[in-house]
C-alpha atoms as a PDB file:
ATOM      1  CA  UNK A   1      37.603  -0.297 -49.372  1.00  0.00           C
ATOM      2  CA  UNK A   2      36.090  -3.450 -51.376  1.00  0.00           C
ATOM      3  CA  UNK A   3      34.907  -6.488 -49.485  1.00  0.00           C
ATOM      4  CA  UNK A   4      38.008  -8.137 -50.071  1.00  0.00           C
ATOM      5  CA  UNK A   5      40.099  -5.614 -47.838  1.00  0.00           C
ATOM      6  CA  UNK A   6      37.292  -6.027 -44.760  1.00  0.00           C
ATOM      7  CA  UNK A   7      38.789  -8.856 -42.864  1.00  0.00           C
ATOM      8  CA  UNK A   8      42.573  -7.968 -44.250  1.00  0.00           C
ATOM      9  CA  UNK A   9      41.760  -4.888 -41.933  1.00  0.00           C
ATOM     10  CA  UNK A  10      40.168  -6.580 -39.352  1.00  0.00           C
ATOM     11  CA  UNK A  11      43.315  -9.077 -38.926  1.00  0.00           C
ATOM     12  CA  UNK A  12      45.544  -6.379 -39.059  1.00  0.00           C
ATOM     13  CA  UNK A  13      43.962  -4.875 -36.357  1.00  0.00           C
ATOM     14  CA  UNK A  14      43.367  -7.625 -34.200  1.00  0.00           C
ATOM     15  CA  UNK A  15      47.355  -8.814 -34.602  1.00  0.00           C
ATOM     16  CA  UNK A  16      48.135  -5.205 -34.021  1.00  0.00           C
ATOM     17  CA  UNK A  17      46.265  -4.829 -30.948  1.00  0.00           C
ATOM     18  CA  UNK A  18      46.300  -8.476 -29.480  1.00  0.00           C
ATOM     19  CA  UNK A  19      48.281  -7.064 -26.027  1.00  0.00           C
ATOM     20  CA  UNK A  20      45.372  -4.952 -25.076  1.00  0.00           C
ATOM     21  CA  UNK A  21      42.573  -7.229 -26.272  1.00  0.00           C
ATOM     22  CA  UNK A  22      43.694 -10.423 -23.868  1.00  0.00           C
ATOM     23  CA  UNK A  23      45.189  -7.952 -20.927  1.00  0.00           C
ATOM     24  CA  UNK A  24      41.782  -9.051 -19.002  1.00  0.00           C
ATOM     25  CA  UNK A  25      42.713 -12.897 -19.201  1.00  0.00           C
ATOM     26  CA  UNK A  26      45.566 -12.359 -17.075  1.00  0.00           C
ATOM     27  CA  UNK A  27      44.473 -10.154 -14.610  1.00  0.00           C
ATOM     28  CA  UNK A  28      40.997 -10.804 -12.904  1.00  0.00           C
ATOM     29  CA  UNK A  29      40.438  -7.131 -11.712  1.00  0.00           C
ATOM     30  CA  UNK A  30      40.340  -6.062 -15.149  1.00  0.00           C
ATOM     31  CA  UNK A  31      36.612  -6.325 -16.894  1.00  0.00           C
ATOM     32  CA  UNK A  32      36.337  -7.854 -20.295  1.00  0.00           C
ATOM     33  CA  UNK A  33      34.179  -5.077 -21.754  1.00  0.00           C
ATOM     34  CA  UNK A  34      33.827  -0.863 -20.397  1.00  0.00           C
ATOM     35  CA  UNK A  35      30.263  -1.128 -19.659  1.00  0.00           C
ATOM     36  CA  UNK A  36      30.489   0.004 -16.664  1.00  0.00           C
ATOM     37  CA  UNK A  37      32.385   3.112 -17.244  1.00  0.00           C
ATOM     38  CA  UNK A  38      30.299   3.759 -20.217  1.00  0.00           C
ATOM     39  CA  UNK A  39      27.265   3.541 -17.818  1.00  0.00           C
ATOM     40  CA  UNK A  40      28.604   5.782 -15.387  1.00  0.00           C
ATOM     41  CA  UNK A  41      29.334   8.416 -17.823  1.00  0.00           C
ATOM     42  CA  UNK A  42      26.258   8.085 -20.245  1.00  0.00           C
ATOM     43  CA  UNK A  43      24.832  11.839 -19.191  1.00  0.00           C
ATOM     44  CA  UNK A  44      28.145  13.289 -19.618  1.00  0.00           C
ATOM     45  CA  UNK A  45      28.701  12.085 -22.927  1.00  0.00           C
ATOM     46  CA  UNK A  46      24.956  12.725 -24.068  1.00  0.00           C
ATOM     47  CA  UNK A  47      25.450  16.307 -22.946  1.00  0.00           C
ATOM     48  CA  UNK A  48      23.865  16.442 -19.610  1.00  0.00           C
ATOM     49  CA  UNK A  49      22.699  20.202 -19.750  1.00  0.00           C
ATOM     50  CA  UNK A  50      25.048  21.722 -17.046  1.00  0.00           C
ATOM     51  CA  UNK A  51      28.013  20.100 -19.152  1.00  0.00           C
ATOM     52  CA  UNK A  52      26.708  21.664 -22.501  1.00  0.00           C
ATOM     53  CA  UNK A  53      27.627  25.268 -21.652  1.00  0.00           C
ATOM     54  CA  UNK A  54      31.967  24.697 -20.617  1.00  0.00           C
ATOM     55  CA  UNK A  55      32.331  27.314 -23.279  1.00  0.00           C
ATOM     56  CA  UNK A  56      35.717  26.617 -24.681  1.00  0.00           C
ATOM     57  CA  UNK A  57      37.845  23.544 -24.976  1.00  0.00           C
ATOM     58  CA  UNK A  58      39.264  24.037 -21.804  1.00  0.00           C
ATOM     59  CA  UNK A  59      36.778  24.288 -19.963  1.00  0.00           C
ATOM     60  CA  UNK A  60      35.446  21.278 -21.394  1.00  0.00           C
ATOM     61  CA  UNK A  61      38.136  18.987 -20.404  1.00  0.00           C
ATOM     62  CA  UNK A  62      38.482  20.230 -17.246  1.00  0.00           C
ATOM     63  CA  UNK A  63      34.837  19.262 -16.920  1.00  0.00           C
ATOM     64  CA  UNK A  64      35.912  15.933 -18.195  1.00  0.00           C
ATOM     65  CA  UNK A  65      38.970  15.362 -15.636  1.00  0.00           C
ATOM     66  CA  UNK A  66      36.476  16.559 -12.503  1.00  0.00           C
ATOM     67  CA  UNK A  67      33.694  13.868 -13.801  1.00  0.00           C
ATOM     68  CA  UNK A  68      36.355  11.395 -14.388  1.00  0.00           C
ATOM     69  CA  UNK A  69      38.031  12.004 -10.950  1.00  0.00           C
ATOM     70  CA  UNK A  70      34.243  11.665  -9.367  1.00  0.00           C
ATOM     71  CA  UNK A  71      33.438   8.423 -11.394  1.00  0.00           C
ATOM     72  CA  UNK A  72      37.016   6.814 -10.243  1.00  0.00           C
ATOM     73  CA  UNK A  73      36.230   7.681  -6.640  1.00  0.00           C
ATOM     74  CA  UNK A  74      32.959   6.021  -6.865  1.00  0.00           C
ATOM     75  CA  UNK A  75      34.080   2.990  -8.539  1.00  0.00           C
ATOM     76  CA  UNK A  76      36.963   2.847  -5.278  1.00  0.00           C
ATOM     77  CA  UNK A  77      34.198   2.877  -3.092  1.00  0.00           C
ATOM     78  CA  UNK A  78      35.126   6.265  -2.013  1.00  0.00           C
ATOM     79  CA  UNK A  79      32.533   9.273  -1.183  1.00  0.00           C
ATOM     80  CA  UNK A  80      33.757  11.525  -3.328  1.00  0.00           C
ATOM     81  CA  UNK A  81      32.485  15.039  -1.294  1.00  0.00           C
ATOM     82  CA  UNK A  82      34.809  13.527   1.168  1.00  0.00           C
ATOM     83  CA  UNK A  83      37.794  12.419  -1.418  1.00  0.00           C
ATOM     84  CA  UNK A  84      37.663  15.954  -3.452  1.00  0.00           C
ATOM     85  CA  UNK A  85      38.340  18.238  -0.924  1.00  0.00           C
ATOM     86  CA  UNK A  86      41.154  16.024   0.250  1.00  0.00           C
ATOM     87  CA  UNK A  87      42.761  15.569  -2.617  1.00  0.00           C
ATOM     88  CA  UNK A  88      42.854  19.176  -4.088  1.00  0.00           C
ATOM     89  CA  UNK A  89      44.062  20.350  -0.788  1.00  0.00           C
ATOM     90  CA  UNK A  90      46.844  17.642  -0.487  1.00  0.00           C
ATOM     91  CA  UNK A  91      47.473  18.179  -4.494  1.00  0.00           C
ATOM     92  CA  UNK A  92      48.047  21.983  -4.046  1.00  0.00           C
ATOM     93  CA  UNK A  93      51.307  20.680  -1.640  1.00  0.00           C
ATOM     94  CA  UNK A  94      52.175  17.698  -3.498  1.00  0.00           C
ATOM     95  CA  UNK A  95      56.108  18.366  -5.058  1.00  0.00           C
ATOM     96  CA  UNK A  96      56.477  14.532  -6.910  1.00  0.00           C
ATOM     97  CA  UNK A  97      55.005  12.403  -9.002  1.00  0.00           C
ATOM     98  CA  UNK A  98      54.498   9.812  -5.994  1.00  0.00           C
ATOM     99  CA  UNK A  99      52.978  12.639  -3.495  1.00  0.00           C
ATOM    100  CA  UNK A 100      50.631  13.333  -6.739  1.00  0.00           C
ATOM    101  CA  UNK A 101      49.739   9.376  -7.248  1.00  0.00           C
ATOM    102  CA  UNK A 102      49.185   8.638  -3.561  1.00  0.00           C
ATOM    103  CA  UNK A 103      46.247  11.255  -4.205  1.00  0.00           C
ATOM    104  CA  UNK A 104      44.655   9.310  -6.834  1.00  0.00           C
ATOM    105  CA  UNK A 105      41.390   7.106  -4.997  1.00  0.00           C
ATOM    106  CA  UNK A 106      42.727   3.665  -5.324  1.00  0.00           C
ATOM    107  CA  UNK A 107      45.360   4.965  -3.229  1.00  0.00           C
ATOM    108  CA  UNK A 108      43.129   6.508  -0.715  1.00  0.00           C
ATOM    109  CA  UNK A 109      41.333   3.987   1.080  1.00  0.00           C
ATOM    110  CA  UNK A 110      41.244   5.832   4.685  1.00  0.00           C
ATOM    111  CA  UNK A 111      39.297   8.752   3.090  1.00  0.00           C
ATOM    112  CA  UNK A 112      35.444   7.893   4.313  1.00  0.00           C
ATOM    113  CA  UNK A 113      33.924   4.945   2.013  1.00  0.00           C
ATOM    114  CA  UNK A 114      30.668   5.449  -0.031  1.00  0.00           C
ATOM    115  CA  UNK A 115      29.361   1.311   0.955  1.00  0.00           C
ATOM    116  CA  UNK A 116      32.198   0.165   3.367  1.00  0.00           C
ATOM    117  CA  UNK A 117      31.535  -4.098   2.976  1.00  0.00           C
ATOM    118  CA  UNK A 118      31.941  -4.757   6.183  1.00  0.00           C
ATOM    119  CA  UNK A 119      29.497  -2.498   7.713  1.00  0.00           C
ATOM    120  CA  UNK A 120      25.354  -3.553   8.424  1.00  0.00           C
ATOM    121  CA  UNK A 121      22.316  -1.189   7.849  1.00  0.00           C
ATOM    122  CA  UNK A 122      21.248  -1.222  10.916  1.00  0.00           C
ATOM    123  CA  UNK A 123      24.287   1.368  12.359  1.00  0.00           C
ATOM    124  CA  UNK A 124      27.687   0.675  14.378  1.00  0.00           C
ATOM    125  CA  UNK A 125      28.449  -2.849  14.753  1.00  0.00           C
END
C-alpha cells in the first residue's frame, strides 16, 4: 500500500462504517469508546493462568461466553453468584427465544443487586 492509498482507505472505511461510529450520539446509554469492557476483561485476554489451559477451541469459548455472561451481570449491577445459578436453571426450561432473552441480566433486575443505589452502608434503611 503506498502513502497515497492511506487515507483512500481510511475514508473508505470511515463512509463504510459511519452507522456504527455515531450510534453513541443518539443514544446516551451507549459509551463513546469500550474502555470499560476492555478493562473488565484485561486478565482474560492477557491469559489469566486458569484461562490458559481450556484445551481445545471449545472449551475456550465456552470460557469466553461464562466470563462474558459474568462481566454483563456486573456491569447490570447484578451479583452474579446470585444471577448464574438463576439463569442456567431457568435456561435449562426456557422453550423461546423470549423465555431465553428474559434470562439475559439487563432483563433481570429482581435477581439480588451487587451496589443497589438506593441503599446506605450503614444496613436496612
Amino acid at each position: 500500500m503506498t502513502a497515497e492509498d492511506r487515507p483512500r482507505k481510511a475514508l473508505g472505511y470511515l463512509h463504510k462504517n459511519r452507522r456504527k461510529l455515531t450510534i453513541y450520539t443518539e443514544d446516551g446509554q451507549v459509551n463513546i469508546d469500550n474502555n470499560v469492557t476492555e478493562n473488565a476483561i484485561r486478565l482474560f485476554v492477557n491469559g489469566c493462568s486458569p484461562w490458559l489451559f481450556s484445551g481445545i477451541p471449545r472449551g475456550a469459548k465456552a470460557s469466553a461466553a461464562l466470563y462474558g455472561l459474568i462481566e454483563t451481570a456486573k456491569a447490570n449491577r447484578l451479583n452474579s453468584y446470585d444471577y448464574l445459578p438463576r439463569a442456567y436453571t431457568d435456561l435449562s426450561r426456557a422453550q423461546t427465544v423470549e423465555e431465553i432473552e428474559s434470562l439475559l441480566p439487563w432483563n433481570l433486575q429482581s435477581v439480588t443487586e451487587a451496589n443497589p443505589p438506593n441503599e446506605s452502608k450503614g444496613g436496612v434503611s
